[in-house]
Protein backbone atom coordinates (compact mmCIF):
# COMPACT_ATOMS: atom_id res chain seq x y z
CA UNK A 1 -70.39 104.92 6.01
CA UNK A 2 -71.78 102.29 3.46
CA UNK A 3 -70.09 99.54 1.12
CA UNK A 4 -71.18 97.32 -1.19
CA UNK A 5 -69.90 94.22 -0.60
CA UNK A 6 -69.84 91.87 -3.87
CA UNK A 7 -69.80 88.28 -4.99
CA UNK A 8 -67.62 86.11 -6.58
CA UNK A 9 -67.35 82.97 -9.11
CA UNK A 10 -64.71 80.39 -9.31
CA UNK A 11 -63.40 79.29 -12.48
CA UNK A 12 -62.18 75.98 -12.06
CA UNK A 13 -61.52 74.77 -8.22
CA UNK A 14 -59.23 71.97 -7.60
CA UNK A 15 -59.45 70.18 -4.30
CA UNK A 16 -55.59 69.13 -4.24
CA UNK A 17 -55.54 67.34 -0.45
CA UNK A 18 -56.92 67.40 3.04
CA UNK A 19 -54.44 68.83 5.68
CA UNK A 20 -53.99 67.48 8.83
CA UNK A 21 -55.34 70.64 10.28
CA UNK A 22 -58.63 69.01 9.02
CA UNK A 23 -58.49 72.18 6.40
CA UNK A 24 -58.20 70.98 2.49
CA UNK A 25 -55.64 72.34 -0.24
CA UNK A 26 -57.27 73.82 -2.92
CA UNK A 27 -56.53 75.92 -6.25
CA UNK A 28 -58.90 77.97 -8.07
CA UNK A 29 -59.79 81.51 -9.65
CA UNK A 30 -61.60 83.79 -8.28
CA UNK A 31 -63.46 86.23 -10.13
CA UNK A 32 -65.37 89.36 -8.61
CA UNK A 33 -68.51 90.02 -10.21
CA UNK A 34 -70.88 93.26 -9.28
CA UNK A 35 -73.87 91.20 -7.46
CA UNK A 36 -74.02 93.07 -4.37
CA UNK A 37 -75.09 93.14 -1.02
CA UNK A 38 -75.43 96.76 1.01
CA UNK A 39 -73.20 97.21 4.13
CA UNK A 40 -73.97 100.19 6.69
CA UNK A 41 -71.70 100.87 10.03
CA UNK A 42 -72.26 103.67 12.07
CA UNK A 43 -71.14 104.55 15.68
CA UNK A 44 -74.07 103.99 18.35
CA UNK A 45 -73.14 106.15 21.03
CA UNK A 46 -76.73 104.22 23.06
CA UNK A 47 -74.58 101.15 22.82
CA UNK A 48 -72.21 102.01 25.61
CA UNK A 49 -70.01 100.16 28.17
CA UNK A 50 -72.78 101.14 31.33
CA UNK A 51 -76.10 99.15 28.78
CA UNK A 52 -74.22 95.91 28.51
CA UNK A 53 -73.07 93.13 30.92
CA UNK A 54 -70.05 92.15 29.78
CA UNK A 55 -68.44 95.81 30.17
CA UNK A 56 -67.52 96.30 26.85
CA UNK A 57 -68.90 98.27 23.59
CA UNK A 58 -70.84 96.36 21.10
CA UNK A 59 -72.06 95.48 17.91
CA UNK A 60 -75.65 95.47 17.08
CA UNK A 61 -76.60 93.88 13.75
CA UNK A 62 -79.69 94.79 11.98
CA UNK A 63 -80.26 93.29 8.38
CA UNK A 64 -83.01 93.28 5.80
CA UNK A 65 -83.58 91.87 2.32
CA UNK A 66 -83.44 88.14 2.05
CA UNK A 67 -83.51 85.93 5.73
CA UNK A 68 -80.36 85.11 7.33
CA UNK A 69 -80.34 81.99 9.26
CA UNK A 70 -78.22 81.95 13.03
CA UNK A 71 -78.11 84.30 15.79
CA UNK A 72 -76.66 88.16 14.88
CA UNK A 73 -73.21 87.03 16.87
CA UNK A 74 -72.37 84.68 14.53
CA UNK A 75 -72.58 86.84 11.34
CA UNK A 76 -69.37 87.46 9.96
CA UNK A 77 -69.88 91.31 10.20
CA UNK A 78 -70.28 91.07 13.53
CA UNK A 79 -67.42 89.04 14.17
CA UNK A 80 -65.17 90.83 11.86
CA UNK A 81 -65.89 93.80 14.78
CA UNK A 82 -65.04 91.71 17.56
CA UNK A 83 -62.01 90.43 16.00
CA UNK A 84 -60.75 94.14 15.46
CA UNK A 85 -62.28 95.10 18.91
CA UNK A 86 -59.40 92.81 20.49
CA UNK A 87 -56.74 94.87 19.34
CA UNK A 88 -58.67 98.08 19.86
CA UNK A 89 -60.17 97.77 23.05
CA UNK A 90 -61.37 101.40 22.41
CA UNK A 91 -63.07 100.93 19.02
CA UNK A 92 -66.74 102.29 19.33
CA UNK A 93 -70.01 100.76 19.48
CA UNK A 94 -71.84 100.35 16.67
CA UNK A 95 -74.96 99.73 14.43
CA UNK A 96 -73.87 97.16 11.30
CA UNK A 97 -77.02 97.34 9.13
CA UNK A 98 -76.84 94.70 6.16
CA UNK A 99 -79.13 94.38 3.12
CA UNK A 100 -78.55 91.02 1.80
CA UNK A 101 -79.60 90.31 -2.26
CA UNK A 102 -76.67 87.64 -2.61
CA UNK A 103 -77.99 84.31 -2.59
CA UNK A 104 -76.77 82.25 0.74
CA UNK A 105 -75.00 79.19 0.42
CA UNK A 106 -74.72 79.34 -3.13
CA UNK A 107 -71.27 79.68 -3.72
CA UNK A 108 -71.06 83.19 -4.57
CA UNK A 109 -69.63 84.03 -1.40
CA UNK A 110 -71.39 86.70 -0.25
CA UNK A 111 -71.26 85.94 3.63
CA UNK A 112 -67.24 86.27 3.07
CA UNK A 113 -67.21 89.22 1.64
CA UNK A 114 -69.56 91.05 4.26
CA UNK A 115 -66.92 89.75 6.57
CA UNK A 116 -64.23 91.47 4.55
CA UNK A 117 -65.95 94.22 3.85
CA UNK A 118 -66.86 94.98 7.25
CA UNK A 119 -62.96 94.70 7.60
CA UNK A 120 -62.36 97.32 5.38
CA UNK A 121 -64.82 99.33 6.47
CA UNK A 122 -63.83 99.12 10.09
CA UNK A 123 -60.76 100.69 9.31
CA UNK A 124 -61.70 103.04 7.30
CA UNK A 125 -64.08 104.82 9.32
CA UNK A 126 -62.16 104.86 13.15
CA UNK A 127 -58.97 105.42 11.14
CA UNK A 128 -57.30 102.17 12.12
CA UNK A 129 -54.23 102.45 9.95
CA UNK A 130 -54.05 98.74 8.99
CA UNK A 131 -52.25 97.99 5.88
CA UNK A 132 -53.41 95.63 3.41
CA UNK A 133 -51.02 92.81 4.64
CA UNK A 134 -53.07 93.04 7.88
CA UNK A 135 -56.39 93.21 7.08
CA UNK A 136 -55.66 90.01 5.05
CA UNK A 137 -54.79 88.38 7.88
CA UNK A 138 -57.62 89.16 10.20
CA UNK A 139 -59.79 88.45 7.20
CA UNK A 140 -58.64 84.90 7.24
CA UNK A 141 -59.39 84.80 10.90
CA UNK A 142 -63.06 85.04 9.30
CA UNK A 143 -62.82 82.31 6.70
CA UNK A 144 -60.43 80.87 4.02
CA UNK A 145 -62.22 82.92 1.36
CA UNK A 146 -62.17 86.28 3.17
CA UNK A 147 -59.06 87.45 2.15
CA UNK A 148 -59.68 87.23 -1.51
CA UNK A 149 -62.50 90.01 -1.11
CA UNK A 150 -59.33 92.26 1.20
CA UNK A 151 -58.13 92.48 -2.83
CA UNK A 152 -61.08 92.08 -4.25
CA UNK A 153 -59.46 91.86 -7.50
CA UNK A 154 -59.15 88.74 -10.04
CA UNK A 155 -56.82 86.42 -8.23
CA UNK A 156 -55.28 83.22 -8.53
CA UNK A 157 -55.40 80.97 -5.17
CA UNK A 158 -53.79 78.23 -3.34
CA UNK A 159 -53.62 77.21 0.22
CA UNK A 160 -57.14 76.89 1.88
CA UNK A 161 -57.28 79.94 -0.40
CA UNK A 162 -55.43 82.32 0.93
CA UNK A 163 -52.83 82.59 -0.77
CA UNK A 164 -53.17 85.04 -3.41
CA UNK A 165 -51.67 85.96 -6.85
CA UNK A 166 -53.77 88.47 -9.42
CA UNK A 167 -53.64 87.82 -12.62
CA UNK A 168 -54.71 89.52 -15.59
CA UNK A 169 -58.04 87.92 -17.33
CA UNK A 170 -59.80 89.96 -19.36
CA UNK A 171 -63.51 89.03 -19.69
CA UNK A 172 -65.06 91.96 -20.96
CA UNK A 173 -66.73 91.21 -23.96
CA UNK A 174 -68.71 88.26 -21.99
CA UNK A 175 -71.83 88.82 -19.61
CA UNK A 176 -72.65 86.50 -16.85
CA UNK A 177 -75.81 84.53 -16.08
CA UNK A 178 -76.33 83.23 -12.69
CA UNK A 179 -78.82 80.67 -11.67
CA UNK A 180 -79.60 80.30 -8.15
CA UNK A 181 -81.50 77.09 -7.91
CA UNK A 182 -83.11 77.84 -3.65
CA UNK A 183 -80.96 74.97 -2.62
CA UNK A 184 -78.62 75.25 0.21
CA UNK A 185 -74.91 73.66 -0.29
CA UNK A 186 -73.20 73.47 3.01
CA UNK A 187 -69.22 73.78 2.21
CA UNK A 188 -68.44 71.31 5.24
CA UNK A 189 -71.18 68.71 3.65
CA UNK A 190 -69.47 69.34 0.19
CA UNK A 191 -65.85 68.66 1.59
CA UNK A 192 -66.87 65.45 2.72
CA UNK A 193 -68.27 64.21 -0.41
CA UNK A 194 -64.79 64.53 -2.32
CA UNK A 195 -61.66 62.12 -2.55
CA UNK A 196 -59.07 64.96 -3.37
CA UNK A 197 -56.10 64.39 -5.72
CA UNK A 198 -53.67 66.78 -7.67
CA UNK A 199 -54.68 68.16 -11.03
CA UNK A 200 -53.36 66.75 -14.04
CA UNK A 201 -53.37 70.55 -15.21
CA UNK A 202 -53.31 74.00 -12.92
CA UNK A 203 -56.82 75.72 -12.75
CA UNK A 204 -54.12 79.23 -13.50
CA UNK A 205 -52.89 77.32 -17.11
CA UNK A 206 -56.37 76.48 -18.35
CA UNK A 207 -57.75 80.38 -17.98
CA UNK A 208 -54.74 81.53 -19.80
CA UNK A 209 -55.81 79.23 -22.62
CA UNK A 210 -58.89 80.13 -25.24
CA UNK A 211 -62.29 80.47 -23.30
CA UNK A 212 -63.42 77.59 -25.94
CA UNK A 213 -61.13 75.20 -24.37
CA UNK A 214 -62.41 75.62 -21.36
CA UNK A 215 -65.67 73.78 -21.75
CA UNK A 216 -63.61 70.74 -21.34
CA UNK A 217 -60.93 71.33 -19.24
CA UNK A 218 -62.21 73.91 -16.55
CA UNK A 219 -63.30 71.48 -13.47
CA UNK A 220 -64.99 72.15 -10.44
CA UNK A 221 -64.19 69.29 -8.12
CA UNK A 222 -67.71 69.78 -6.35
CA UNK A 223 -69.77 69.82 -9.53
CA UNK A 224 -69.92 65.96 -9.54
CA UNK A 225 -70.90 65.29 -5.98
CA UNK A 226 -73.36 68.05 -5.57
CA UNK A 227 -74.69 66.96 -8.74
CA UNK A 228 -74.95 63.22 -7.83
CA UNK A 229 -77.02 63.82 -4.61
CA UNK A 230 -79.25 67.00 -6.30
CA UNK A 231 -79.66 65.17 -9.61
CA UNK A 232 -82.20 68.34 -10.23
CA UNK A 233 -78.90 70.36 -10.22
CA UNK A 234 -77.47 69.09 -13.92
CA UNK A 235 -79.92 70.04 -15.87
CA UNK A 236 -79.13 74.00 -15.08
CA UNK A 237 -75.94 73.36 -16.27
CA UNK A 238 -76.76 71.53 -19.37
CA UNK A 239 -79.56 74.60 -19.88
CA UNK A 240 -76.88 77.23 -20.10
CA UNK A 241 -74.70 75.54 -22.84
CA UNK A 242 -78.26 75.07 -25.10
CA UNK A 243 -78.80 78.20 -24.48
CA UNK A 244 -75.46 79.68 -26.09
CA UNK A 245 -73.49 79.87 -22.91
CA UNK A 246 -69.59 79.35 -23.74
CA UNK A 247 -68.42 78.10 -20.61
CA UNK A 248 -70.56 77.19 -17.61
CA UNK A 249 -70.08 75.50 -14.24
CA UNK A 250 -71.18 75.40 -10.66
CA UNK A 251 -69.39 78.29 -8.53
CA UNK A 252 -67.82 77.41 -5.21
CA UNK A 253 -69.60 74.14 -3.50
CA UNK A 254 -72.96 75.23 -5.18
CA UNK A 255 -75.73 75.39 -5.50
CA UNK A 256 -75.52 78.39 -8.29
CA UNK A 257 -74.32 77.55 -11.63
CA UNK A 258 -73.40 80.59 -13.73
CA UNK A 259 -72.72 80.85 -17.60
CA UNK A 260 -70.33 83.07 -19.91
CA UNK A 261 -72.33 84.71 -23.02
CA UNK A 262 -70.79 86.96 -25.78
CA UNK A 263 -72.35 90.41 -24.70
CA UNK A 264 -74.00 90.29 -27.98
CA UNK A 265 -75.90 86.72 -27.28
CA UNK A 266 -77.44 87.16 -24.10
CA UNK A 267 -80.51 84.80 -23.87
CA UNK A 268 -83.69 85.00 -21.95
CA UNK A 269 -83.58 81.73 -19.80
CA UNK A 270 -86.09 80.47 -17.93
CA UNK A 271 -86.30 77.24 -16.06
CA UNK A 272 -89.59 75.89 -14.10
CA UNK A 273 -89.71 75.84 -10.45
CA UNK A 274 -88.04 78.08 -7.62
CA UNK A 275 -85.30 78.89 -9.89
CA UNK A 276 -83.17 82.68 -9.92
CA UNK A 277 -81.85 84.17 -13.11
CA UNK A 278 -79.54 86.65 -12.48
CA UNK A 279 -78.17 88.98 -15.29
CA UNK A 280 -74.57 90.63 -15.71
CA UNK A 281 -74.07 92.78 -18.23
């Protein structure tokens, strides 16, 4: 059974105030767009309880398309099957074969929504029965923006990001450009760069305003700091608006920056260096 597990963007992310779980408060939107990775599980009958020490069936990851850093137990497809495994001692072995086009710590996601994905898929194929309600919860047993790729749909969130309202935003008559500069952002790195405070304005009020205001309104807390210590990072930003974009910003903790174009005004960008332009249509 195969999936196709997709990015996302944030318009606007607020980082509101660290918790004393050592988690932060945050508010954003998230916004699904149709970069996507490839997602394969199948049952591996070789994999049994009699081939492996620990006596129980198993997950063996096998993934192609761009590298992916860390040991195969630490993916979050493979620990999305452990994590389902505990409640269903009898859930098969299997092969998780991942083709991975979505740019790693960029932003975009894509390691979350493998996670969910593999969620989904999970119960899908041995007929788990687990509603919606509970797949969001093991998702967030994965990471705090799992469960936003459970719905998968346009969603306002608060909380670490789990917490979850969709909203209507119609976006239609823009296409995306992405630009995925080869640098890595890691989220915990980002965190620590930031003094959080409460927004003057929610992230949900300024995307039910005109798209022009947003130019001017629409913050990403991170954009700043990543900016300040990859000074390279600004000028992709600044690039975009020359180039026509309407709104642009850094998604997530970075590193991609991605611009809004009327569908009728998409540019051909290029930048110098290791840079990746990525069209949506």
């Amino acid at each position: 059974m195969i999936s196709f597990p997709n990015c996302k963007i944030n318009l606007g992310l607020n980082v509101i105030r660290k918790r004393q779980d050592g988690y932060h408060d945050i508010e954003t939107v998230f916004y699904p767009l149709p970069l996507i990775d490839v997602l394969e599980i199948i049952p591996d009958d070789r994999l049994n309880t009699v081939d492996n020490e620990s006596k129980k069936n198993a997950a063996k990851f096998l993934t192609t398309g761009l590298p992916i850093n860390g040991a195969a137990g630490k993916n979050l497809c493979v620990k999305a099957y452990e994590l389902l495994q505990r409640d269903f001692p009898k859930l098969p072995s299997v092969q998780i074969f991942l083709h991975k086009t979505i740019p790693i710590g960029a932003g975009l996601g894509g390691g979350s929504a493998d996670g969910s994905f593999a969620l989904r898929l999970l119960n899908k194929k041995f007929q788990l029965k687990l509603s919606t309600e509970r797949l969001l919860d093991y998702s967030l047993q994965l990471g705090s923006d799992c469960p936003f790729f459970i719905l998968n749909r346009t969603c306002y969130a608060s909380g670490r990001g789990e917490f979850l309202q969709t909203i209507e935003l119609d976006l239609q008559a823009y296409s995306f450009v992405i630009v995925h500069p080869g640098t890595h952002i890691s989220t915990a790195w980002a965190f620590q760069q930031l003094t959080p405070s409460p927004p003057v304005k929610s992230v949900r009020q300024i995307v039910e305003q005109p798209i022009s205001t947003w130019k001017n309104e629409l913050i990403n807390d991170f954009e700043m700091a990543v900016c300040h210590h990859h000074p390279e990072l600004s000028a992709i930003k600044s690039r975009l608006y020359d180039a026509g974009a309407v709104y642009a910003s850094l998604s997530g903790s970075g590193s991609c920056f991605y611009g809004l174009f009327p569908k009728n005004h998409l540019p051909s960008i290029s930048f110098s260096g290791p840079m990746q332009v990525i069209y949506i249509k």
